[in-house]
PDB file of N, CA and C in Angstrom:
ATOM      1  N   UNK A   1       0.902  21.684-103.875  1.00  0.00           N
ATOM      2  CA  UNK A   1       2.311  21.550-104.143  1.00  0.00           C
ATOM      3  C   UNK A   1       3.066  21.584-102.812  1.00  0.00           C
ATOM      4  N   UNK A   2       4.029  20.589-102.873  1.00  0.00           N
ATOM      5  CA  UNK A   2       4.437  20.628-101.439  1.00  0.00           C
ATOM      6  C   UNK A   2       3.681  20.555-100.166  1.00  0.00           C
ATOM      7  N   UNK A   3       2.372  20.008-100.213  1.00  0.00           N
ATOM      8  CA  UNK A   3       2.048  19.555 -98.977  1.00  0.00           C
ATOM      9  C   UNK A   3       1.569  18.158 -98.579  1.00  0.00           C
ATOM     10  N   UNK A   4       2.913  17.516 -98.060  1.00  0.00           N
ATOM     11  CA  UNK A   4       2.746  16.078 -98.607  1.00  0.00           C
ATOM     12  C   UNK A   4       3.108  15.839 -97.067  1.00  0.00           C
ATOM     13  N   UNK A   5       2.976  14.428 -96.647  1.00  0.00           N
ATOM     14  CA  UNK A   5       3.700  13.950 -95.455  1.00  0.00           C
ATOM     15  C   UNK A   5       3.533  14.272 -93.917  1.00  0.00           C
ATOM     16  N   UNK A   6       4.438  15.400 -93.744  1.00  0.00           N
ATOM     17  CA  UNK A   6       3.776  15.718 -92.221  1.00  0.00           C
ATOM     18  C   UNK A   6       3.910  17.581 -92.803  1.00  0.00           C
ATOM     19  N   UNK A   7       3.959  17.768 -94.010  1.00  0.00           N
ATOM     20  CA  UNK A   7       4.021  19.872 -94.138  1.00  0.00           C
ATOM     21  C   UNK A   7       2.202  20.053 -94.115  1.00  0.00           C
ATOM     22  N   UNK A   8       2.202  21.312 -93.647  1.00  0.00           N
ATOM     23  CA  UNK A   8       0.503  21.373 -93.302  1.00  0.00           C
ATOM     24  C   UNK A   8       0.069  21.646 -95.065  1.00  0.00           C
ATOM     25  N   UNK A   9      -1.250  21.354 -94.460  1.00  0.00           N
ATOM     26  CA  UNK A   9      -2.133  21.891 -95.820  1.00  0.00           C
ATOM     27  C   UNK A   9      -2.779  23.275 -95.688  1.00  0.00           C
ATOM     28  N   UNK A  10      -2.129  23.880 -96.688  1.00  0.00           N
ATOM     29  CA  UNK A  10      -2.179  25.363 -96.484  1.00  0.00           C
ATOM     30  C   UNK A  10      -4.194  25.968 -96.420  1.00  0.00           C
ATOM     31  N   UNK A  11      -4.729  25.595 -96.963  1.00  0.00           N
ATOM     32  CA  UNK A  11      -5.569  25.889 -97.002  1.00  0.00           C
ATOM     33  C   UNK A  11      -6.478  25.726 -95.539  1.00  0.00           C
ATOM     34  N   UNK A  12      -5.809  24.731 -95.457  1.00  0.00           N
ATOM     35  CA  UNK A  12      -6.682  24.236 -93.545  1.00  0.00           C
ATOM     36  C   UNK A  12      -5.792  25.088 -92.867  1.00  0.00           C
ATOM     37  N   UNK A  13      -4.984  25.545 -92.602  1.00  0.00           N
ATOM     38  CA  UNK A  13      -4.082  26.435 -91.447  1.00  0.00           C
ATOM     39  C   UNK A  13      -3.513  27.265 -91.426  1.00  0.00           C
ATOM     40  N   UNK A  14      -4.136  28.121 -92.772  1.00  0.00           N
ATOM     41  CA  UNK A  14      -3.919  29.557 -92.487  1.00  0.00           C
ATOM     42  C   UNK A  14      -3.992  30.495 -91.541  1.00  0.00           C
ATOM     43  N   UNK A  15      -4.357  30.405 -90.448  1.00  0.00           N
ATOM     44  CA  UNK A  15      -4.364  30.903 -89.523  1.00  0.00           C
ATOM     45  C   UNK A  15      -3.399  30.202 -88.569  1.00  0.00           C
ATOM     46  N   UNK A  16      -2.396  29.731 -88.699  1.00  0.00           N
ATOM     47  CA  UNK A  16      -1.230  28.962 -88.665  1.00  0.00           C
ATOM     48  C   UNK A  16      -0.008  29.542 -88.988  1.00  0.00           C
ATOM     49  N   UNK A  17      -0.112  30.802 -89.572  1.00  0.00           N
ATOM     50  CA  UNK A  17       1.106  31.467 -90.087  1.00  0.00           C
ATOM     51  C   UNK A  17       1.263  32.470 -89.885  1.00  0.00           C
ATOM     52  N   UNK A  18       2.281  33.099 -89.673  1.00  0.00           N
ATOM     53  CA  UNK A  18       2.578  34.826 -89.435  1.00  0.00           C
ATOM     54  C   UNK A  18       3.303  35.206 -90.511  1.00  0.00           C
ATOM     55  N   UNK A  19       2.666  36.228 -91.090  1.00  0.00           N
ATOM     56  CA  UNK A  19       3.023  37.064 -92.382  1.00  0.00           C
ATOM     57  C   UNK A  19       3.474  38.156 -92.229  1.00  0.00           C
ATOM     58  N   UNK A  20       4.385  38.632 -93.802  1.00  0.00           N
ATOM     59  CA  UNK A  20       4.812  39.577 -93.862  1.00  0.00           C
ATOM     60  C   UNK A  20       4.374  40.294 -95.427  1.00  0.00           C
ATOM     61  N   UNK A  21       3.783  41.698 -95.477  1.00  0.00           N
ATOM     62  CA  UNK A  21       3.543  42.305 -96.466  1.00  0.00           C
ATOM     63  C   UNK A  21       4.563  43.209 -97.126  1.00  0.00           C
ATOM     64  N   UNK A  22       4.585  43.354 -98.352  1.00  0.00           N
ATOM     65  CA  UNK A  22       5.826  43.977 -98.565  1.00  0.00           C
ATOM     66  C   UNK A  22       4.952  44.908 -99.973  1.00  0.00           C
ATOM     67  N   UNK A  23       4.716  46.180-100.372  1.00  0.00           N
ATOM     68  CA  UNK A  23       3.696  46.426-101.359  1.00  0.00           C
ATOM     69  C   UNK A  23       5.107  47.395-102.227  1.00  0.00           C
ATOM     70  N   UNK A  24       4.810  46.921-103.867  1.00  0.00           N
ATOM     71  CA  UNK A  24       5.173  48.299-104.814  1.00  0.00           C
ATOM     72  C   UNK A  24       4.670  48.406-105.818  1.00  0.00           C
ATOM     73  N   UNK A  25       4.965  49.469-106.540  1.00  0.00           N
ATOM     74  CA  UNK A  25       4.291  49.079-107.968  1.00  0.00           C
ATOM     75  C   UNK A  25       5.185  48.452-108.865  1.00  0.00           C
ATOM     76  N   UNK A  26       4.782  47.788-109.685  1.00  0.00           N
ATOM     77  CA  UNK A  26       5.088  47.003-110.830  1.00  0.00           C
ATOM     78  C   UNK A  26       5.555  47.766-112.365  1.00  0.00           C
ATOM     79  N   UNK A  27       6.334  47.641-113.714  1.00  0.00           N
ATOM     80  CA  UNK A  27       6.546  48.225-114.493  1.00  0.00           C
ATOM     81  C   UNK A  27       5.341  49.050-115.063  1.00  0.00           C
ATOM     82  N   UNK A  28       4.209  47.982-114.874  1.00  0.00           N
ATOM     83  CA  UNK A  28       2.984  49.042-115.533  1.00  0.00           C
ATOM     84  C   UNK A  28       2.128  50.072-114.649  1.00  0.00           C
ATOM     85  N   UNK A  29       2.680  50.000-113.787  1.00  0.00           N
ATOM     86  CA  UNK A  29       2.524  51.162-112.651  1.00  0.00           C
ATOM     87  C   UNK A  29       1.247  50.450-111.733  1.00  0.00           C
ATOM     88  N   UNK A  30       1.008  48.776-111.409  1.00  0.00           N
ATOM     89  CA  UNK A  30       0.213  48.212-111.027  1.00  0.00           C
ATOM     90  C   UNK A  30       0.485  47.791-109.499  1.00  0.00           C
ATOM     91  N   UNK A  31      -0.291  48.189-108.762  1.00  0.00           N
ATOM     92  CA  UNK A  31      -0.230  47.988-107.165  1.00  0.00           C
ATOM     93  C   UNK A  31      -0.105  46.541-106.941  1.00  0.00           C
ATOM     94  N   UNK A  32       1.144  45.857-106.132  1.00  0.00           N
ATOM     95  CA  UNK A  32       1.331  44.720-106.077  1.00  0.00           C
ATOM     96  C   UNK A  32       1.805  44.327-104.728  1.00  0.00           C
ATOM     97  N   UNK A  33       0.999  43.609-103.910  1.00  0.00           N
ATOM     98  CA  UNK A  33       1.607  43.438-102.530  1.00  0.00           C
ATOM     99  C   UNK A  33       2.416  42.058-102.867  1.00  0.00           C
ATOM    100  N   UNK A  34       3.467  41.887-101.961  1.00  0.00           N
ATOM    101  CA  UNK A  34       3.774  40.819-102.133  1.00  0.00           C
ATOM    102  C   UNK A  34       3.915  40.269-100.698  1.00  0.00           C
ATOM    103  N   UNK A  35       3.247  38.997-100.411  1.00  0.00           N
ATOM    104  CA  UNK A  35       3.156  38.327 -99.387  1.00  0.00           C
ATOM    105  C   UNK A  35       3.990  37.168 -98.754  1.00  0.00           C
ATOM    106  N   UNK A  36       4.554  37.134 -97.934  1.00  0.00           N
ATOM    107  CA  UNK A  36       5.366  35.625 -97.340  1.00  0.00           C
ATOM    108  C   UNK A  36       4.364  35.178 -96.299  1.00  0.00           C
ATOM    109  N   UNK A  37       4.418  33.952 -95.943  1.00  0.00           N
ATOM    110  CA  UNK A  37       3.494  32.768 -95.054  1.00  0.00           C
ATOM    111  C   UNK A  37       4.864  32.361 -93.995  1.00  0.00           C
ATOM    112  N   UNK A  38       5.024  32.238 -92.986  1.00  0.00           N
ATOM    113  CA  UNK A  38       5.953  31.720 -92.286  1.00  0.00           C
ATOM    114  C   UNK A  38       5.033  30.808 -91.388  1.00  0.00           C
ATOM    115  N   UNK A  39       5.101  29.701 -91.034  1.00  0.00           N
ATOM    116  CA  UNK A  39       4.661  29.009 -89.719  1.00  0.00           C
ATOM    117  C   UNK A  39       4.820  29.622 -88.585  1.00  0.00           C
ATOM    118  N   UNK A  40       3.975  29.203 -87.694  1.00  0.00           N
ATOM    119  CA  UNK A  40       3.863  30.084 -86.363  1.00  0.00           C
ATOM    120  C   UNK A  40       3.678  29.205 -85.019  1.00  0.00           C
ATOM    121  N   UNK A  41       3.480  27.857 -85.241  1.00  0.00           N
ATOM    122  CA  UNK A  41       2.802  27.649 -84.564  1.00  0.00           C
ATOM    123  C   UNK A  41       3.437  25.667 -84.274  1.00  0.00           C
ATOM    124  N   UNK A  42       4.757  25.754 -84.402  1.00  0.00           N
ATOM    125  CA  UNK A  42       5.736  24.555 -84.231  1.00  0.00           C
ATOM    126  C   UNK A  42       5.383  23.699 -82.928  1.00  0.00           C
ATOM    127  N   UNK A  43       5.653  22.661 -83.215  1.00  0.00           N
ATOM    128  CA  UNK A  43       5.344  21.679 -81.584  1.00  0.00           C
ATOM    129  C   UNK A  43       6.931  21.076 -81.761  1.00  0.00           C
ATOM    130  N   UNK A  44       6.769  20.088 -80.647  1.00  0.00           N
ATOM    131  CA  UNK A  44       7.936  19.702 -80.356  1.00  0.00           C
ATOM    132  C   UNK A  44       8.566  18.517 -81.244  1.00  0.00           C
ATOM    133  N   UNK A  45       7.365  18.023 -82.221  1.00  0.00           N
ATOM    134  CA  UNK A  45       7.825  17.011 -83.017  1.00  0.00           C
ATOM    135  C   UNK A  45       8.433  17.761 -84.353  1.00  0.00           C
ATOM    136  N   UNK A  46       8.017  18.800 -84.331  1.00  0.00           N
ATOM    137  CA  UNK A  46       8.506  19.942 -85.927  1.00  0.00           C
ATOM    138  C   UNK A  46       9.905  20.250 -85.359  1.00  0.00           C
ATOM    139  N   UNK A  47      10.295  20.428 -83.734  1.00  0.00           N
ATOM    140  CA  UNK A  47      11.575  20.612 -83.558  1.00  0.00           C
ATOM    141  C   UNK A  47      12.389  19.456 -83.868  1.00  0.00           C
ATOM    142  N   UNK A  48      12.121  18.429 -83.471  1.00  0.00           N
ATOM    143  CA  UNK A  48      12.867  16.946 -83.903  1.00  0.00           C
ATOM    144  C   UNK A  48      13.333  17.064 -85.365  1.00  0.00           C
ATOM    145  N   UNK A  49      12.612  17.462 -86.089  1.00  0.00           N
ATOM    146  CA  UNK A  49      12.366  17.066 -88.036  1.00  0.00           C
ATOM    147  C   UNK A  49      12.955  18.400 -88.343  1.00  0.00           C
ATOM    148  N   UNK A  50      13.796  19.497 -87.559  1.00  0.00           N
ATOM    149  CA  UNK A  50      14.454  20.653 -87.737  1.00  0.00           C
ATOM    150  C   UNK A  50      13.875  21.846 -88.101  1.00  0.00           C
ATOM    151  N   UNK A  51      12.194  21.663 -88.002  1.00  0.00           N
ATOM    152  CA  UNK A  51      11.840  22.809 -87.826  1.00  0.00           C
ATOM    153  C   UNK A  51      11.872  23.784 -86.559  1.00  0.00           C
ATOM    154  N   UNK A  52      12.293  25.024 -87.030  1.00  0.00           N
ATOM    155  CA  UNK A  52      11.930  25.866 -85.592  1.00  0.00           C
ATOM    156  C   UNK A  52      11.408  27.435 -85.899  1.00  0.00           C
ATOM    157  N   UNK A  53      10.889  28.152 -85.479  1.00  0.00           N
ATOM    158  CA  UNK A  53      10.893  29.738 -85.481  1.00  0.00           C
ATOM    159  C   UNK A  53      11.472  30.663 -84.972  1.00  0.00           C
ATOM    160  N   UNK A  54      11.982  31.763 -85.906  1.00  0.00           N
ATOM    161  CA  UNK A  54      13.019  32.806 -85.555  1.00  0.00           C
ATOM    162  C   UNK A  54      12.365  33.502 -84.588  1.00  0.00           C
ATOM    163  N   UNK A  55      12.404  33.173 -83.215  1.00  0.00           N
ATOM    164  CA  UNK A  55      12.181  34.167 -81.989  1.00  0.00           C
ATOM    165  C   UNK A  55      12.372  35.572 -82.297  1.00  0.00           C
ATOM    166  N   UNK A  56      13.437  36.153 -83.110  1.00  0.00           N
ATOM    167  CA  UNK A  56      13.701  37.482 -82.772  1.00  0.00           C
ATOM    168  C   UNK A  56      12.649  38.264 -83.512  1.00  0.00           C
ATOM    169  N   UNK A  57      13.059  39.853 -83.141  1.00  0.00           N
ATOM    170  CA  UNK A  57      12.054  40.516 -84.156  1.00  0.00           C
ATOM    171  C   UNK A  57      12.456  40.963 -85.214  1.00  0.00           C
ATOM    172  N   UNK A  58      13.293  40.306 -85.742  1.00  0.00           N
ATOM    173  CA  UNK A  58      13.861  41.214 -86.958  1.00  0.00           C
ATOM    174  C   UNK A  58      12.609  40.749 -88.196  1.00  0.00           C
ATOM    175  N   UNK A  59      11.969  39.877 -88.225  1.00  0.00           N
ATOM    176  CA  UNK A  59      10.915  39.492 -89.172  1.00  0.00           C
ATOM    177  C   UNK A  59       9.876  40.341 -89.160  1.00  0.00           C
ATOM    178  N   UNK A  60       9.825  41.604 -88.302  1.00  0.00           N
ATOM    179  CA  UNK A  60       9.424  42.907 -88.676  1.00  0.00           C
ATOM    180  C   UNK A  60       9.645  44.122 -89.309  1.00  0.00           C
ATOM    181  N   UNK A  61      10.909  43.745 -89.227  1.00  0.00           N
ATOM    182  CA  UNK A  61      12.103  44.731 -89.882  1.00  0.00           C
ATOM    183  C   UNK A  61      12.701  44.343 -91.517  1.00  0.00           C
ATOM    184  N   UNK A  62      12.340  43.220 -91.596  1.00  0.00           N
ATOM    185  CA  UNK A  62      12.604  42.633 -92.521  1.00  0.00           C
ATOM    186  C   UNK A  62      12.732  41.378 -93.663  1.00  0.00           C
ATOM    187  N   UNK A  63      12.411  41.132 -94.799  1.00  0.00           N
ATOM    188  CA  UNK A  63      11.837  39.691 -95.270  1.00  0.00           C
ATOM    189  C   UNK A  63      12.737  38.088 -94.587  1.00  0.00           C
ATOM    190  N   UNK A  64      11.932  37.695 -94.173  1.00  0.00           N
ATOM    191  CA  UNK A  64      11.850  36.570 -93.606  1.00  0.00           C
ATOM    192  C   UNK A  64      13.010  35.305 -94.676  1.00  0.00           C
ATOM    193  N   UNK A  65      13.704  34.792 -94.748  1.00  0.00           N
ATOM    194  CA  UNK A  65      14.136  34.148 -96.038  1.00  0.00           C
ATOM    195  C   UNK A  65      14.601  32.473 -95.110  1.00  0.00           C
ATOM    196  N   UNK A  66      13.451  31.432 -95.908  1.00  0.00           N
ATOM    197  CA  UNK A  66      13.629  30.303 -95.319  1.00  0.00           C
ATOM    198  C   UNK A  66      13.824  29.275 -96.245  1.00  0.00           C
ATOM    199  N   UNK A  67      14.709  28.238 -96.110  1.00  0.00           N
ATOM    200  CA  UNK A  67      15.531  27.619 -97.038  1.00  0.00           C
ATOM    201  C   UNK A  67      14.783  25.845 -96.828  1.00  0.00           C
ATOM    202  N   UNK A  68      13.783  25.159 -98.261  1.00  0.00           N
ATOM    203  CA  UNK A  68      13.136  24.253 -97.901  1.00  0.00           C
ATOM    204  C   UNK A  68      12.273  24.441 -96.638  1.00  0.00           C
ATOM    205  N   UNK A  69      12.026  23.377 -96.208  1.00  0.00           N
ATOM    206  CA  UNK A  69      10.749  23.576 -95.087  1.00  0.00           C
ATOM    207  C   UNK A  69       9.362  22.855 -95.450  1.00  0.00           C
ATOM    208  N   UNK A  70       9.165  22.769 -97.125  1.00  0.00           N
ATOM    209  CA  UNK A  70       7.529  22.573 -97.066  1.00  0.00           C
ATOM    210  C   UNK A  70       6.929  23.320 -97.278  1.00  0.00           C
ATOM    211  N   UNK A  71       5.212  23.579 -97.187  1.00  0.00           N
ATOM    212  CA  UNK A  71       4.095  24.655 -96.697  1.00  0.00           C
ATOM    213  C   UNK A  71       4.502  25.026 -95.769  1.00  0.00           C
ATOM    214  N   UNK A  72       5.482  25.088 -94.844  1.00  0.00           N
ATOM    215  CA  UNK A  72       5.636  26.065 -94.119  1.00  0.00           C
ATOM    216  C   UNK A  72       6.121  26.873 -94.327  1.00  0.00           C
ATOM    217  N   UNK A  73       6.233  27.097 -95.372  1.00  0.00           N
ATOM    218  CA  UNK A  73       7.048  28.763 -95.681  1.00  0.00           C
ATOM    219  C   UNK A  73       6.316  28.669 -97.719  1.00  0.00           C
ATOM    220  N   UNK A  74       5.703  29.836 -97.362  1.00  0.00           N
ATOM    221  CA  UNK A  74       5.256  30.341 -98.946  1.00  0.00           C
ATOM    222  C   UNK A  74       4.873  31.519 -99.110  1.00  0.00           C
ATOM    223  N   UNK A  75       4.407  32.031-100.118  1.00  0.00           N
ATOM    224  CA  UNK A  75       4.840  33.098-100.489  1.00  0.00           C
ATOM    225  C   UNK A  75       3.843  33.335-102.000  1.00  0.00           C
ATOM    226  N   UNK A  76       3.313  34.650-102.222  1.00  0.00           N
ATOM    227  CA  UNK A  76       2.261  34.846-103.579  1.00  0.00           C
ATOM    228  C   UNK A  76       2.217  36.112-103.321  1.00  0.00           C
ATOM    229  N   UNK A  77       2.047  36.511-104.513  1.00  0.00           N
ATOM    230  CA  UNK A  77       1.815  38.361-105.068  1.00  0.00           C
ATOM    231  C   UNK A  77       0.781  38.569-105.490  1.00  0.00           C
ATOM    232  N   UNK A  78       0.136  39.985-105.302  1.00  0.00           N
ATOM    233  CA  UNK A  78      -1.456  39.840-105.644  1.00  0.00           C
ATOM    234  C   UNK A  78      -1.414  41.195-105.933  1.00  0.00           C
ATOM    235  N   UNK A  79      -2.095  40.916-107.269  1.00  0.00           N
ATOM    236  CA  UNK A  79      -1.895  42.789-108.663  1.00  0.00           C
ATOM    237  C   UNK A  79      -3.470  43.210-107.488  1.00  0.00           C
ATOM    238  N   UNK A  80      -3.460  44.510-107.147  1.00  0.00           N
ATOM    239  CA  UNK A  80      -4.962  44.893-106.477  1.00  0.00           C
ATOM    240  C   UNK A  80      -5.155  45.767-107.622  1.00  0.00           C
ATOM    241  N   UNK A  81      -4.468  46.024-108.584  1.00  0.00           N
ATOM    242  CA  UNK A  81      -5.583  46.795-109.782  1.00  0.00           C
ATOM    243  C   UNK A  81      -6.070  45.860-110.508  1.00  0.00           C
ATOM    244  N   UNK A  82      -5.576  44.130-110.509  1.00  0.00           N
ATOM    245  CA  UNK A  82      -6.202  43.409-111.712  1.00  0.00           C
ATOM    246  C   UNK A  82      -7.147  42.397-110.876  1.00  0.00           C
ATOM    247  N   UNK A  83      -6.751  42.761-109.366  1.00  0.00           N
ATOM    248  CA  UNK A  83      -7.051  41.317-108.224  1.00  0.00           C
ATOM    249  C   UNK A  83      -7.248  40.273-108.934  1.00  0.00           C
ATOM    250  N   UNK A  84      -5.712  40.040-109.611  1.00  0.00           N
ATOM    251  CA  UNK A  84      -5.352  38.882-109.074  1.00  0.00           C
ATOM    252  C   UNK A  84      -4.222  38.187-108.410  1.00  0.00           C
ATOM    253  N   UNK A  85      -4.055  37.092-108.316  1.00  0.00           N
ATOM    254  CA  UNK A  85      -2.961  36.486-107.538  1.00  0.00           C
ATOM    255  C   UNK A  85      -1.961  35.712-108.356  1.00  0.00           C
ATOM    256  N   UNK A  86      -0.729  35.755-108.012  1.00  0.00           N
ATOM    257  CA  UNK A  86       0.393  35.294-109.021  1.00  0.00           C
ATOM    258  C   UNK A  86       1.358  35.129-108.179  1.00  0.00           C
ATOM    259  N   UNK A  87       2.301  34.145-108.951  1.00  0.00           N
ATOM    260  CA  UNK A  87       3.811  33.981-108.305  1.00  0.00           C
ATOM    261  C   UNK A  87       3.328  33.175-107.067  1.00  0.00           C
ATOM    262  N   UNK A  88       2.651  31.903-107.309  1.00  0.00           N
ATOM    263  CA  UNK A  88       2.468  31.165-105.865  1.00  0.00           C
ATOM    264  C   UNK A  88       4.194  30.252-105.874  1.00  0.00           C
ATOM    265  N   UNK A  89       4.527  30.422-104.591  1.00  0.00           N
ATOM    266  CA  UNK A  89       5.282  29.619-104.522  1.00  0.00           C
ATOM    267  C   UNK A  89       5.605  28.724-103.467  1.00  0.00           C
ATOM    268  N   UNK A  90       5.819  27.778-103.276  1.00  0.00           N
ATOM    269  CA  UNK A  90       5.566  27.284-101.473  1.00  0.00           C
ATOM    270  C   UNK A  90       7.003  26.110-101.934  1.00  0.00           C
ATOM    271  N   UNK A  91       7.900  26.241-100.583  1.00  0.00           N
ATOM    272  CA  UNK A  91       9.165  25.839-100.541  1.00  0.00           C
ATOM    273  C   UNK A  91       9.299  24.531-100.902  1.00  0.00           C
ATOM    274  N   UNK A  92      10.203  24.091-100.849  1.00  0.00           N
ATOM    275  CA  UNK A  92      10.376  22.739-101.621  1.00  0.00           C
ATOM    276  C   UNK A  92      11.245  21.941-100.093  1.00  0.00           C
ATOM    277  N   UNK A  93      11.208  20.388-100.364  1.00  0.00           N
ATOM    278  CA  UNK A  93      11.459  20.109 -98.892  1.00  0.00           C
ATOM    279  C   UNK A  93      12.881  18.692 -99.174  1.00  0.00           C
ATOM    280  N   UNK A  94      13.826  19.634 -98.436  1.00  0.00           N
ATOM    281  CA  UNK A  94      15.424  18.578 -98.807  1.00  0.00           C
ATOM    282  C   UNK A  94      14.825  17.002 -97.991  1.00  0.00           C
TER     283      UNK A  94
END
C-alpha cells in the first residue's frame, strides 16, 4: 500500500528508517507498543519532490507527525501478549 513510483518498498529498506516506540496497555490490560517508521536516509532528488528530515531532536522527545509522504512515513502496533501486529498504516501521497 502506498509504495508505488519513486516511495521505497518497505520491506527492502527497513533499515532505511529511524523509529520511534511509544508502549501502553490497552483496555484489556494488553501490552501494546506502538511504532512510527520515519525515513532517514533522503538524497537530493527526495529534496526536489519535497521530501526532507526534521534535523532537530525533538523526534526524541516526541511523536514524529508527517503529513502524506508515501512509505516514508508508517506506522503499526504490535499486542506482545497476543504477538500480533495491527493498525498497519503507511501515509498516503498528495
Amino acid at each position: 500500500m502506498n509504495q508505488f513510483d519513486k516511495c521505497p518498498v518497505i520491506h527492502r529498506k527497513l533499515k532505511s528508517y529511524r523509529r520511534q516506540y511509544f508502549g501502553y496497555f490497552d483496555s484489556n490490560g494488553h501490552k501494546i507498543i506502538y511504532a512510527t517508521f520515519n525515513w532517514d536516509r533522503y538524497s537530493i532528488f527526495d529534496g526536489l519532490r519535497g521530501y526532507y528530515k526534521d534535523e532537530s531532536e525533538n523526534w526524541k522527545k516526541e511523536k514524529e507527525m508527517v503529513l502524506d509522504g508515501c512509505s516514508y512515513h508508517w506506522e503499526i502496533k504490535i499486542n506482545l501478549n497476543t504477538e500480533k501486529l495491527f493498525e498497519l498504516g503507511v501515509n498516503g501521497s498528495a
